[in-house]
PDB file of N, CA and C in Angstrom:
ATOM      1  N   UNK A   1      49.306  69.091  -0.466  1.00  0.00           N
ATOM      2  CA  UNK A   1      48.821  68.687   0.850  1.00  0.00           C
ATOM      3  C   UNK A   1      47.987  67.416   0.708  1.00  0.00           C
ATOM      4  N   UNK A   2      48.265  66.281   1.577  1.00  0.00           N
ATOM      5  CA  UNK A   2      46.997  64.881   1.915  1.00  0.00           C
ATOM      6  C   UNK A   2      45.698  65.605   2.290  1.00  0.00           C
ATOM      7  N   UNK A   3      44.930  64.877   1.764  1.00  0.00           N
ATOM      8  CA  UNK A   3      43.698  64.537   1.848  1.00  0.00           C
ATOM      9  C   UNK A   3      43.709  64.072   3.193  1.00  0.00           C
ATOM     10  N   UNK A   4      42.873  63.952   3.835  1.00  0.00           N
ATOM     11  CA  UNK A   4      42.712  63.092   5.549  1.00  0.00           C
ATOM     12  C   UNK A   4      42.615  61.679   4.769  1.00  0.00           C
ATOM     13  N   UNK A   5      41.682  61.529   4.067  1.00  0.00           N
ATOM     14  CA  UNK A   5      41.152  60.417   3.485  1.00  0.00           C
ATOM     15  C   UNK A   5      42.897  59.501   3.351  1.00  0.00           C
ATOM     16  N   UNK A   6      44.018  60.471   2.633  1.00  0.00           N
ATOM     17  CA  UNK A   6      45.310  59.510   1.963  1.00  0.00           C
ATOM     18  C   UNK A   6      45.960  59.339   3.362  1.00  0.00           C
ATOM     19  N   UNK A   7      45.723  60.288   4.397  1.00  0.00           N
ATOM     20  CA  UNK A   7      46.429  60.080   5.514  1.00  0.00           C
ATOM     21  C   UNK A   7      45.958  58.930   6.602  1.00  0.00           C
ATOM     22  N   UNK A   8      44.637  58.535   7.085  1.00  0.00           N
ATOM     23  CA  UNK A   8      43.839  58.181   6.797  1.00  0.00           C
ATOM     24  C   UNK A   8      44.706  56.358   6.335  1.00  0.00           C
ATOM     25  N   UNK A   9      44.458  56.511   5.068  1.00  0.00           N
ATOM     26  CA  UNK A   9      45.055  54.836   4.202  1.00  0.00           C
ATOM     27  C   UNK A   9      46.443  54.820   4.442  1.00  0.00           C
ATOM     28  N   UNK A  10      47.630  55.974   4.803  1.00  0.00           N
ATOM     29  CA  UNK A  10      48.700  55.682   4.765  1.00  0.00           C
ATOM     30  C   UNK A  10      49.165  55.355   6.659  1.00  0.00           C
ATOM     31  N   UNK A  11      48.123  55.748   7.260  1.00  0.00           N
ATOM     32  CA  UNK A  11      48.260  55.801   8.700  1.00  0.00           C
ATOM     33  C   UNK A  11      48.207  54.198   9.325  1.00  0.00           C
ATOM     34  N   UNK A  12      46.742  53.770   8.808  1.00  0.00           N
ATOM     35  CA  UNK A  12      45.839  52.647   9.091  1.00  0.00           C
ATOM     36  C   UNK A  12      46.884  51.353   8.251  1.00  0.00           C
ATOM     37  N   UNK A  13      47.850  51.645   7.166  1.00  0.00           N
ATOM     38  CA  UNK A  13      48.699  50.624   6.397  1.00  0.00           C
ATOM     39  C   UNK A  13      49.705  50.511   7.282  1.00  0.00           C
ATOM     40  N   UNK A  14      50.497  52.202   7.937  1.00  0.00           N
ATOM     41  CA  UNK A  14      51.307  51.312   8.957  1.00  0.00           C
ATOM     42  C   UNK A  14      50.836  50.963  10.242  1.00  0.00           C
ATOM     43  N   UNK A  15      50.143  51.079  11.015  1.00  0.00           N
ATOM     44  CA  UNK A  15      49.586  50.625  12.090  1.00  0.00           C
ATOM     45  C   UNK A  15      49.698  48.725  11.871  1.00  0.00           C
ATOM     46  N   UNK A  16      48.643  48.371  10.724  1.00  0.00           N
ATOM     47  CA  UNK A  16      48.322  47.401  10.172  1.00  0.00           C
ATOM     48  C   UNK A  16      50.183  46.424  10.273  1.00  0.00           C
ATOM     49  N   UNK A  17      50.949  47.214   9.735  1.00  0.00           N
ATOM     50  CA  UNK A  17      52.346  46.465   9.461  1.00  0.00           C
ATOM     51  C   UNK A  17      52.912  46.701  11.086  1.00  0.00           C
ATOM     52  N   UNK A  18      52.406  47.159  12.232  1.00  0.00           N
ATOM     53  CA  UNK A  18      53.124  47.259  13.208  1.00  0.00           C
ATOM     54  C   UNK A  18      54.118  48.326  13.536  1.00  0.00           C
ATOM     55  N   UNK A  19      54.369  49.120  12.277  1.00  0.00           N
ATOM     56  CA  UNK A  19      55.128  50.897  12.912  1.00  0.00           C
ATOM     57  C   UNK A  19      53.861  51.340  13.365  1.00  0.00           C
ATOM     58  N   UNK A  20      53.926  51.308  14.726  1.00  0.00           N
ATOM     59  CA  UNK A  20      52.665  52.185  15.716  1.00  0.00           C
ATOM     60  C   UNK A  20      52.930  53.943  15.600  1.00  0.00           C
ATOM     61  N   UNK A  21      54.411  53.796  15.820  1.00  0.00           N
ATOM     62  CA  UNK A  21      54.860  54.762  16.220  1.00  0.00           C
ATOM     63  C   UNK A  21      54.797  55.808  14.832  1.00  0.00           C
ATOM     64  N   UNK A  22      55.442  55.390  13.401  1.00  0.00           N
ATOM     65  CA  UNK A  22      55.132  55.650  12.609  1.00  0.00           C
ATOM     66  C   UNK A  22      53.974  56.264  12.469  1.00  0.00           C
ATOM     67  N   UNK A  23      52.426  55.333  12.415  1.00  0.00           N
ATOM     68  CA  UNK A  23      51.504  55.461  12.162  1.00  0.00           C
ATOM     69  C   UNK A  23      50.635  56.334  13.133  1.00  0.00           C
ATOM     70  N   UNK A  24      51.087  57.287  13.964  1.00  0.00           N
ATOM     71  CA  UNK A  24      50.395  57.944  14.429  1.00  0.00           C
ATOM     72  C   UNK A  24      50.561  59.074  13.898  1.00  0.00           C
ATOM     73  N   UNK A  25      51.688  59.688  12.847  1.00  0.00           N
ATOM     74  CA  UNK A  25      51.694  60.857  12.581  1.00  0.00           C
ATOM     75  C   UNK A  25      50.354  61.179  11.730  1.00  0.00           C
ATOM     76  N   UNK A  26      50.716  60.232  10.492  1.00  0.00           N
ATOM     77  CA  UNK A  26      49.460  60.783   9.527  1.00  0.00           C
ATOM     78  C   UNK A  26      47.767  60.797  10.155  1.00  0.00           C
ATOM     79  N   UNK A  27      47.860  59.696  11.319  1.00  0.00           N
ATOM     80  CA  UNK A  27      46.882  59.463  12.112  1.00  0.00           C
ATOM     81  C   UNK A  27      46.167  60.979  12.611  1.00  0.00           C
ATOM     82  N   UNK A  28      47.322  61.380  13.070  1.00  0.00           N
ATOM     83  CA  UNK A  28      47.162  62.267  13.841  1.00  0.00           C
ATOM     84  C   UNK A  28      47.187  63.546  13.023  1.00  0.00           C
ATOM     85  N   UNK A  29      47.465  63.867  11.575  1.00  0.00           N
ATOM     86  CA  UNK A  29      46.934  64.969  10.602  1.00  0.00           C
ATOM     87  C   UNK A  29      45.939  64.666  10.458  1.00  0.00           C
ATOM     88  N   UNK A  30      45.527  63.425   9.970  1.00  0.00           N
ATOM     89  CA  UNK A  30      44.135  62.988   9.198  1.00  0.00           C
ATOM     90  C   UNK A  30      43.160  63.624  10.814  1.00  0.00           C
ATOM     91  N   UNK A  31      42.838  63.432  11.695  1.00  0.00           N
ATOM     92  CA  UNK A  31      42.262  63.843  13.132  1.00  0.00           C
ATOM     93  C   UNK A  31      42.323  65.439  13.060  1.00  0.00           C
ATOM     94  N   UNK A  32      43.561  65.933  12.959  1.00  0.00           N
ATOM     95  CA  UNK A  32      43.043  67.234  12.859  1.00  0.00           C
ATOM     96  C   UNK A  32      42.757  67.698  11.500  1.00  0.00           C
ATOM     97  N   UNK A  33      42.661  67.699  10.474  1.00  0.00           N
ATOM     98  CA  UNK A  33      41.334  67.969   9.678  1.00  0.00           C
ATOM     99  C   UNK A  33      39.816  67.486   9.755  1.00  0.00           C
ATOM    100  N   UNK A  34      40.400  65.994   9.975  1.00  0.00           N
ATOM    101  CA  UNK A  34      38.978  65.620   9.922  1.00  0.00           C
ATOM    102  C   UNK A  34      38.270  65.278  11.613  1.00  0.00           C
ATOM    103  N   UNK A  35      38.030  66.087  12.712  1.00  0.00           N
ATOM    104  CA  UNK A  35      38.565  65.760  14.226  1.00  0.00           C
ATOM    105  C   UNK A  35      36.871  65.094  14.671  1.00  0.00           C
ATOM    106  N   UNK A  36      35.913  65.484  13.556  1.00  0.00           N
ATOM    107  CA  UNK A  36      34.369  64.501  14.040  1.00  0.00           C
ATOM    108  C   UNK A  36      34.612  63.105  13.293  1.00  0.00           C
ATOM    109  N   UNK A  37      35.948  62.535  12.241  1.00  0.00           N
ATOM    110  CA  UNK A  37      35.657  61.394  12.048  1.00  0.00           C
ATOM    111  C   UNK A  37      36.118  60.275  13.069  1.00  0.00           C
ATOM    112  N   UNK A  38      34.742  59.505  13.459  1.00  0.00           N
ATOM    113  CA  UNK A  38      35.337  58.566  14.350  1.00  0.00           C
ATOM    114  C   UNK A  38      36.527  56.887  13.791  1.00  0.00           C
ATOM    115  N   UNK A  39      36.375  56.896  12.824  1.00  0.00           N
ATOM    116  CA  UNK A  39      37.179  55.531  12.406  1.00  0.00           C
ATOM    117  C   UNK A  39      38.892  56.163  12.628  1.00  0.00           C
ATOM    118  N   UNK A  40      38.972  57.800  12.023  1.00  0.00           N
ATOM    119  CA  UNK A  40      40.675  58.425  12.545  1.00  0.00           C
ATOM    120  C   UNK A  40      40.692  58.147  13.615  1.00  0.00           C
ATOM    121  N   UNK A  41      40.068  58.694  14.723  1.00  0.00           N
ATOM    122  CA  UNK A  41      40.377  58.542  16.090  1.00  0.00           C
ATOM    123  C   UNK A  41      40.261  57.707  16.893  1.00  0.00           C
ATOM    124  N   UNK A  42      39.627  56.824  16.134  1.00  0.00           N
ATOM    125  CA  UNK A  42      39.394  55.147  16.432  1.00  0.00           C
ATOM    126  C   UNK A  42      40.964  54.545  16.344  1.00  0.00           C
ATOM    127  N   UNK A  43      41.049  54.898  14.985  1.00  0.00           N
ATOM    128  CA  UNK A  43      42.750  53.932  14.218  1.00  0.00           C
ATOM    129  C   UNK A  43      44.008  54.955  15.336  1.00  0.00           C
ATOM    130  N   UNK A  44      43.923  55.988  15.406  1.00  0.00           N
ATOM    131  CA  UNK A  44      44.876  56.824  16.336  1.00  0.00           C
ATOM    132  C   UNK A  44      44.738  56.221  17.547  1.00  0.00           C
ATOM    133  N   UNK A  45      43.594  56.083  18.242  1.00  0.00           N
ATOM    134  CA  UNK A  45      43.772  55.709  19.106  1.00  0.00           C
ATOM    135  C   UNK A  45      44.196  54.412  19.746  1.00  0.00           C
ATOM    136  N   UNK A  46      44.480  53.167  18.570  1.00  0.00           N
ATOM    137  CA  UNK A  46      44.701  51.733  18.528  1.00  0.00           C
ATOM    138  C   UNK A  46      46.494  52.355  18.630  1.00  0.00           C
ATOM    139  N   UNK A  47      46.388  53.019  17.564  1.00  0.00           N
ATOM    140  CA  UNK A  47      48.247  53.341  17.435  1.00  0.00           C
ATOM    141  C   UNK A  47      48.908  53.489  18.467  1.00  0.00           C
ATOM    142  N   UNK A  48      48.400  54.785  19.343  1.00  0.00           N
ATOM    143  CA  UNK A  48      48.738  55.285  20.778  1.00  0.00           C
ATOM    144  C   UNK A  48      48.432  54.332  21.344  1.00  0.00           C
ATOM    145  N   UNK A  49      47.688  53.461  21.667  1.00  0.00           N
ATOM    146  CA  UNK A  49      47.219  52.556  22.975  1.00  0.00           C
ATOM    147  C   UNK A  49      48.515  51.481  22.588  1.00  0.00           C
ATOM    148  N   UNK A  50      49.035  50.625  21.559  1.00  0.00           N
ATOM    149  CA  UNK A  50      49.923  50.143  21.110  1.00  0.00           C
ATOM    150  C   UNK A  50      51.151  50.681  21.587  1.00  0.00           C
ATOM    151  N   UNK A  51      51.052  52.000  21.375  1.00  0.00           N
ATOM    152  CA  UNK A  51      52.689  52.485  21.694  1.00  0.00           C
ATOM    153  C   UNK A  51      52.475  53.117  23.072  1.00  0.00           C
ATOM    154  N   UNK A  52      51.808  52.256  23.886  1.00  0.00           N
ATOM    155  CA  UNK A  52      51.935  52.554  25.475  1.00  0.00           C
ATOM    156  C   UNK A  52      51.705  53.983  25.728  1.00  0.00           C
ATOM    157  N   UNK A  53      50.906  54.866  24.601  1.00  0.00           N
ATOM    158  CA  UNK A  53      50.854  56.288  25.274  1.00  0.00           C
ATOM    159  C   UNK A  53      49.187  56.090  25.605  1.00  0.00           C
ATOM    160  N   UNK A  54      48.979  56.016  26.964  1.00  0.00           N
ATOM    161  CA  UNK A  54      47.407  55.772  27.414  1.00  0.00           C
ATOM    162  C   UNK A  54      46.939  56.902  27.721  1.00  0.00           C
ATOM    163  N   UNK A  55      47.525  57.991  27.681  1.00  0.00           N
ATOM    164  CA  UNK A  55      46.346  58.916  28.042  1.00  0.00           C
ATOM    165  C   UNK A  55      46.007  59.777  26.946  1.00  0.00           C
ATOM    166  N   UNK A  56      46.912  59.981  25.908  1.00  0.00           N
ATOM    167  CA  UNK A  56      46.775  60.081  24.516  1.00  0.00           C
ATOM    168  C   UNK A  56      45.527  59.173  23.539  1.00  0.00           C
ATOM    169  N   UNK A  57      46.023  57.934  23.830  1.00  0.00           N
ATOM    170  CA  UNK A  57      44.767  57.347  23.664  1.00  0.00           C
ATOM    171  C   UNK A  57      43.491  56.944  24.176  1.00  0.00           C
ATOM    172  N   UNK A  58      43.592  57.104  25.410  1.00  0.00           N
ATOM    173  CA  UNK A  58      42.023  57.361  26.342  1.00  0.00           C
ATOM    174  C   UNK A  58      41.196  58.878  25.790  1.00  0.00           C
ATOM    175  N   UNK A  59      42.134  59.822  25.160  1.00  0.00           N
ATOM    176  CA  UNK A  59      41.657  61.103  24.539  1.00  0.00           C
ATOM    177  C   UNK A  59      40.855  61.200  23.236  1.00  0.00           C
ATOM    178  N   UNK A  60      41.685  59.928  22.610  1.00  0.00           N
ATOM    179  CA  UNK A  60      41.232  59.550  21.483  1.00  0.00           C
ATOM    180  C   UNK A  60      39.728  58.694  21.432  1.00  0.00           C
ATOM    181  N   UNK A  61      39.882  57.845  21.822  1.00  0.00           N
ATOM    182  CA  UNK A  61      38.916  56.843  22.201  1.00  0.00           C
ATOM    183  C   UNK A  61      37.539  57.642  22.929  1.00  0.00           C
ATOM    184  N   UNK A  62      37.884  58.439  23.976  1.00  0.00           N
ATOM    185  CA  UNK A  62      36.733  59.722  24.496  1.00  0.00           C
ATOM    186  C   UNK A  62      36.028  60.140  23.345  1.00  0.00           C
ATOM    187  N   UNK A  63      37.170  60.880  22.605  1.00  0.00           N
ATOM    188  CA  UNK A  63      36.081  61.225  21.301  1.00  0.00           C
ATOM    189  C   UNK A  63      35.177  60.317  20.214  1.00  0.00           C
ATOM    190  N   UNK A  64      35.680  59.243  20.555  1.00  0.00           N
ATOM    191  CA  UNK A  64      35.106  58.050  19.735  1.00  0.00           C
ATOM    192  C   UNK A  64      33.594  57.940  20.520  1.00  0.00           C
ATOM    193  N   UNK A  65      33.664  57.974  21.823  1.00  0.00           N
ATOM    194  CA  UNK A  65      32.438  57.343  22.688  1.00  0.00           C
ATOM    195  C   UNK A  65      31.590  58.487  22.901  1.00  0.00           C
ATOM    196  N   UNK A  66      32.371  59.560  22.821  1.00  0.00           N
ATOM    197  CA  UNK A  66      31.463  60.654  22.809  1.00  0.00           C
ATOM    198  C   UNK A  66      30.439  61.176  21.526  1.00  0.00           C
ATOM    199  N   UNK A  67      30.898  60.111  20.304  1.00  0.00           N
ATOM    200  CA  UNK A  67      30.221  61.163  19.028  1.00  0.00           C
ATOM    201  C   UNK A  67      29.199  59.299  18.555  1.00  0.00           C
ATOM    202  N   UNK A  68      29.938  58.240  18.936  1.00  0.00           N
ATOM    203  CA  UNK A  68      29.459  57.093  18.844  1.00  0.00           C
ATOM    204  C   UNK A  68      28.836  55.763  20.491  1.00  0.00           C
ATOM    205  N   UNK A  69      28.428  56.783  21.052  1.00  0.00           N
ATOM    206  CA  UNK A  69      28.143  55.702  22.795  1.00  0.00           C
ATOM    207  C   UNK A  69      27.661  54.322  22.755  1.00  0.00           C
ATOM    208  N   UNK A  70      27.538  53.782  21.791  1.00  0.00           N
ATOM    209  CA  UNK A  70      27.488  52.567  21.780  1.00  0.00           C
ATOM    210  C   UNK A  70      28.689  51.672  20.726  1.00  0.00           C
ATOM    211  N   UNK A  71      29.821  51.955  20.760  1.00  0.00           N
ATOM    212  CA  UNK A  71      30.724  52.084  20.092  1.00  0.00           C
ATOM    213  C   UNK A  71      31.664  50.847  21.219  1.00  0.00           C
ATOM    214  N   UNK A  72      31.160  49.720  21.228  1.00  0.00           N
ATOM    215  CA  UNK A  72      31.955  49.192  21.979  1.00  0.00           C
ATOM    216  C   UNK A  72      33.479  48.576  22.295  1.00  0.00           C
ATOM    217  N   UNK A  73      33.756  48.843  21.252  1.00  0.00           N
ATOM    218  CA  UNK A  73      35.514  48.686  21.054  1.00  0.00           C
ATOM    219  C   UNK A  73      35.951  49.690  21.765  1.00  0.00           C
ATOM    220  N   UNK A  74      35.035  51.063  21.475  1.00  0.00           N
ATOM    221  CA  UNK A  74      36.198  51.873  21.562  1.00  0.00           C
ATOM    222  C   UNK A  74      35.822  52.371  23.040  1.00  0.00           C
ATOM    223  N   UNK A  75      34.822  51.472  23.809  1.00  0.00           N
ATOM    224  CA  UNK A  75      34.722  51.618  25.219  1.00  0.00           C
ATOM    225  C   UNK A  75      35.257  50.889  26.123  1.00  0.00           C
ATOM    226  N   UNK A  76      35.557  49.675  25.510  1.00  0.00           N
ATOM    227  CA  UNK A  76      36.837  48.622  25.782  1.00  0.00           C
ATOM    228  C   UNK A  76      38.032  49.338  25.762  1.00  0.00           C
ATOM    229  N   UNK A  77      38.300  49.910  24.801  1.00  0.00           N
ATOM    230  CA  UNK A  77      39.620  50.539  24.929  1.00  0.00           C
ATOM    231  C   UNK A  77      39.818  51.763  25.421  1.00  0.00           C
ATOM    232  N   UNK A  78      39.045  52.661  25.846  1.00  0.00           N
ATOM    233  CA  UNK A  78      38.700  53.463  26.749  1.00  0.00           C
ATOM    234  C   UNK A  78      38.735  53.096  27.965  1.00  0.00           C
ATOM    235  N   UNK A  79      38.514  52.029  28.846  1.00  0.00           N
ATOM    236  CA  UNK A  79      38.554  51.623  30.076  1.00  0.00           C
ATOM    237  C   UNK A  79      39.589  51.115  30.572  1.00  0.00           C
ATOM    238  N   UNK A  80      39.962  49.920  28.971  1.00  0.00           N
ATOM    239  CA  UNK A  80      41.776  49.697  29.257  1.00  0.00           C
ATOM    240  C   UNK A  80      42.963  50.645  29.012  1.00  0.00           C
ATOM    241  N   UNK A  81      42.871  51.687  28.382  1.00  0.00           N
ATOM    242  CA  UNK A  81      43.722  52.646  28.593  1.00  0.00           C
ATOM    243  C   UNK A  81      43.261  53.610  30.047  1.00  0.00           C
ATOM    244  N   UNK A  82      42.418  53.651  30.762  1.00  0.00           N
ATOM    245  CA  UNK A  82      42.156  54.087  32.181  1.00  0.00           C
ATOM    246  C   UNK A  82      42.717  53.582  33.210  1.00  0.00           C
ATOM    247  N   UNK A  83      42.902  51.600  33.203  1.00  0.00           N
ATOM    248  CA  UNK A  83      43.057  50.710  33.902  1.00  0.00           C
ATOM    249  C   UNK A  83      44.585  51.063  33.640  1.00  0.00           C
ATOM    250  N   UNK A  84      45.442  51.133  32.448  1.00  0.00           N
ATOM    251  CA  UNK A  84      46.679  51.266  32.673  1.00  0.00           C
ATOM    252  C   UNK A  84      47.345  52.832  33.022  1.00  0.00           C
ATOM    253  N   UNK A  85      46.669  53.382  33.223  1.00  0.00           N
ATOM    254  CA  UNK A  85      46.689  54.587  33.714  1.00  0.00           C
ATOM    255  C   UNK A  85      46.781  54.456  35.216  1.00  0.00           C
ATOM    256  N   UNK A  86      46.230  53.136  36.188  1.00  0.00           N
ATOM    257  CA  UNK A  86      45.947  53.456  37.509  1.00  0.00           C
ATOM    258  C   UNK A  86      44.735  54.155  37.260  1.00  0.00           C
ATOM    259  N   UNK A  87      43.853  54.340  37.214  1.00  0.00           N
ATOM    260  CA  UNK A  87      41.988  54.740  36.918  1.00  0.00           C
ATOM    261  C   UNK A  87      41.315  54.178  36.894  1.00  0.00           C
ATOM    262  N   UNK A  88      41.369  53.150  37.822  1.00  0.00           N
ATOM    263  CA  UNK A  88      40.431  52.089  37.796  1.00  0.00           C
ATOM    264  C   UNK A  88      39.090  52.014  37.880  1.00  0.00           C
ATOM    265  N   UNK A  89      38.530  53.237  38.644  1.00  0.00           N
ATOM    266  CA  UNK A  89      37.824  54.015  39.469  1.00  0.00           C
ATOM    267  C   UNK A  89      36.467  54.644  37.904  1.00  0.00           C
ATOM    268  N   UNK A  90      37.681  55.126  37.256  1.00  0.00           N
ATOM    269  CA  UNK A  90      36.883  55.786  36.110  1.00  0.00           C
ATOM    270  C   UNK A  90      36.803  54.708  34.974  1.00  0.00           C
ATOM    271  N   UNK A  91      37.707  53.551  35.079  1.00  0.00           N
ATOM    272  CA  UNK A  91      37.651  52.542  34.006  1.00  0.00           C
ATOM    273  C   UNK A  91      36.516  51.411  34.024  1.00  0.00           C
ATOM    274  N   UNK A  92      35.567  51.674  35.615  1.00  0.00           N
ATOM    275  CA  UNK A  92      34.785  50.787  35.294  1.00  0.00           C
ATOM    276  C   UNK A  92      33.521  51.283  34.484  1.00  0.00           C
ATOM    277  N   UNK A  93      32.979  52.133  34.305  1.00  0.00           N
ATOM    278  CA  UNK A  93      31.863  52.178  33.634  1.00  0.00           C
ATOM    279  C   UNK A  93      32.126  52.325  31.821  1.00  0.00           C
ATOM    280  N   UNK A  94      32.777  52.919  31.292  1.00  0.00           N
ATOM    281  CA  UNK A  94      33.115  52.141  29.899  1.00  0.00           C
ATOM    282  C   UNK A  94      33.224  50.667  29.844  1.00  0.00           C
ATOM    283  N   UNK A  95      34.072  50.280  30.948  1.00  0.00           N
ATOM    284  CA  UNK A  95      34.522  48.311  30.758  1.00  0.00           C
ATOM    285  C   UNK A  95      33.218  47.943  30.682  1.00  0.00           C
ATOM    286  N   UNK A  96      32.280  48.158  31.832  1.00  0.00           N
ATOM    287  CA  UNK A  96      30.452  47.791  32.260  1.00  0.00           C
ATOM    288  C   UNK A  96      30.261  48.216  30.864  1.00  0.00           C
ATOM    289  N   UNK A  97      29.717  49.348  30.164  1.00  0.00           N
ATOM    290  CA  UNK A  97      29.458  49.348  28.972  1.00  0.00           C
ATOM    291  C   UNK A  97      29.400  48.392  27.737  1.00  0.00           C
ATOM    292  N   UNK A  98      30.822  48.074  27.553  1.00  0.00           N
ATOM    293  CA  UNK A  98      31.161  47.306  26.482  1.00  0.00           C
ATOM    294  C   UNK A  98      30.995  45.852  26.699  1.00  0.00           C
ATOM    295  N   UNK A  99      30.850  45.715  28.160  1.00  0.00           N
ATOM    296  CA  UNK A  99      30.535  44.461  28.538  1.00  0.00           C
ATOM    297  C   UNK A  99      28.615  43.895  28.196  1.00  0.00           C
ATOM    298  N   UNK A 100      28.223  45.206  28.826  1.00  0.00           N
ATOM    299  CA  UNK A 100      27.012  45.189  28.136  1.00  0.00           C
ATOM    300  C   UNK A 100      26.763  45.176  27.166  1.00  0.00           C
ATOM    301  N   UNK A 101      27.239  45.550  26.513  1.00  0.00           N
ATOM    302  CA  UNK A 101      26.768  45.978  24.700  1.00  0.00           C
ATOM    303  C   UNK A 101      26.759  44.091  24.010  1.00  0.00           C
ATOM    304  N   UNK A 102      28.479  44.043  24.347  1.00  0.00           N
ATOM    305  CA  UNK A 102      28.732  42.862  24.009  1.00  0.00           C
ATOM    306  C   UNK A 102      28.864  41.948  24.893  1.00  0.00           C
ATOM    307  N   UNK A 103      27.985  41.198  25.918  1.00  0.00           N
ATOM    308  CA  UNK A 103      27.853  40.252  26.734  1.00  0.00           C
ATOM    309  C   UNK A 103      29.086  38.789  26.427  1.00  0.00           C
ATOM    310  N   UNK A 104      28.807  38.829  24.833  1.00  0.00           N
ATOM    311  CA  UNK A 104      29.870  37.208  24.839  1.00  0.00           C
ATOM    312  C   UNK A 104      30.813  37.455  24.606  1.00  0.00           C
ATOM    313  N   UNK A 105      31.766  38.296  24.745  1.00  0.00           N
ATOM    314  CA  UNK A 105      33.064  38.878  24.982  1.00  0.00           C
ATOM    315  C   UNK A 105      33.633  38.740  26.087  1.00  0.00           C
ATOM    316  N   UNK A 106      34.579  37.167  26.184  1.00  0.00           N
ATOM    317  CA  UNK A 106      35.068  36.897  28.118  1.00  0.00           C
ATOM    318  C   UNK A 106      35.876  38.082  27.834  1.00  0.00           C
ATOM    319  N   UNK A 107      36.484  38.702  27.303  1.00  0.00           N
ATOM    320  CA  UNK A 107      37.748  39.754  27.662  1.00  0.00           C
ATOM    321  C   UNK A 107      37.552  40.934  28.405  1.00  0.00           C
ATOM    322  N   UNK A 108      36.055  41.321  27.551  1.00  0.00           N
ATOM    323  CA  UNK A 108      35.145  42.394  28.315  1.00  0.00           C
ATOM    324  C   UNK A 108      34.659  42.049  29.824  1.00  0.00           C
ATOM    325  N   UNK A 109      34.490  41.213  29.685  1.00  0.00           N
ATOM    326  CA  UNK A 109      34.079  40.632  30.736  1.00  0.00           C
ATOM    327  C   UNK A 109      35.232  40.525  32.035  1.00  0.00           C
ATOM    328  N   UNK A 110      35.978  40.173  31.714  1.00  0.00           N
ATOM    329  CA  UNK A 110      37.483  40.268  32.572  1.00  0.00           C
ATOM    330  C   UNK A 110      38.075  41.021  32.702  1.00  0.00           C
ATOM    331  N   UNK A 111      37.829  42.128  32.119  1.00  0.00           N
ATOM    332  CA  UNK A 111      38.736  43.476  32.565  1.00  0.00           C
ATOM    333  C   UNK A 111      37.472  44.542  32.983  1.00  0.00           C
ATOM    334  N   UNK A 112      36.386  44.290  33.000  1.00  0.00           N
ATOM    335  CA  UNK A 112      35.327  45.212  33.645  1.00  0.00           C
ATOM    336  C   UNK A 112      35.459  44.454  34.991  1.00  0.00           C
ATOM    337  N   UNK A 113      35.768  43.575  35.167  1.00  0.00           N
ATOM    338  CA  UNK A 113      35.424  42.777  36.822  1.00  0.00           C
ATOM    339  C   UNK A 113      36.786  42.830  37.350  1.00  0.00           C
ATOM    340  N   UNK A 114      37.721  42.985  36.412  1.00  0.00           N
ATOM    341  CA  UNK A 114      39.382  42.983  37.180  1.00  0.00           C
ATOM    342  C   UNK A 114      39.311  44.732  37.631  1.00  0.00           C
ATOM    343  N   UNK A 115      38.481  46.012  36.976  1.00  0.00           N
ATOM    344  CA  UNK A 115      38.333  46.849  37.611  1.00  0.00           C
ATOM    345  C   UNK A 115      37.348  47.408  38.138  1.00  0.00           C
ATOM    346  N   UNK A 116      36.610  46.468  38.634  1.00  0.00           N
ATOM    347  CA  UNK A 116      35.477  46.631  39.872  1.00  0.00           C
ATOM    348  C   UNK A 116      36.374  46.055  41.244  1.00  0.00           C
ATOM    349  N   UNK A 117      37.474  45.134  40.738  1.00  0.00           N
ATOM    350  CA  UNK A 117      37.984  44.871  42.203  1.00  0.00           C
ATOM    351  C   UNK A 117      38.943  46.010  42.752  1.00  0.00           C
ATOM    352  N   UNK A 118      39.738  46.284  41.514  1.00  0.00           N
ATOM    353  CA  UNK A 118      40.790  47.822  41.540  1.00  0.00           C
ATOM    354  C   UNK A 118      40.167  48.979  42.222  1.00  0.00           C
ATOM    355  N   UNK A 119      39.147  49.031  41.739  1.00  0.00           N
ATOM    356  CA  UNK A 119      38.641  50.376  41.626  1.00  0.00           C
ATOM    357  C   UNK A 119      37.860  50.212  43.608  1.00  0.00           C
ATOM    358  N   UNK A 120      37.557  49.085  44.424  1.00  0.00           N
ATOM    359  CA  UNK A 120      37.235  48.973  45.147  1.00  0.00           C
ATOM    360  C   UNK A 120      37.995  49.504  46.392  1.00  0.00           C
TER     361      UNK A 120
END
């Protein structure tokens, strides 16, 4: 049996090469053994958000913001997997978040204000 840790390096290598799809399996063993580490469910959740599964990865990313709240990537990507969901509503206060955290980030900045108008 892998280690989370080998699943983990073999997950995050294909992600890295672009099999998303690939790279969510081991992603997604390494998560359930290891389901409080946030960098797995961080890298799972880049995989899924990549392979267009957003609510899979808004699940992922939740647990990221929930065990790390100032974790601003993964509140960025928490808001943009909401926003492509149609959730605009719930995508603005992560986007506000990460926008805060990280002020000189135009991207943050543009997708927290593209769903303050959505969400209006």
């Amino acid at each position: 049996m892998e280690s989370a840790y080998d699943l983990f390096t073999r997950g995050t290598r294909l992600l890295e090469d672009g099999d998303l799809h690939a790279a969510t399996v081991p992603l997604a063993r390494a998560r359930d053994l290891e389901p409080d580490k946030t960098s797995v469910r961080e890298a799972l959740g880049r995989a899924l958000f990549r392979s267009q599964r957003y609510e899979e990865a808004a699940t992922e990313f939740s647990a990221v913001v929930e065990r790390a709240p100032t974790n601003d990537f993964a509140l960025f990507c928490l808001g943009r997997s909401l926003q492509l969901l149609g959730r605009h509503d719930e995508a603005r206060h992560p986007l506000a978040l990460a926008s805060n955290l990280r002020p000189e980030r135009s991207d943050y900045r543009k997708y927290r204000d593209q769903a303050r108008k959505r969400a209006a």
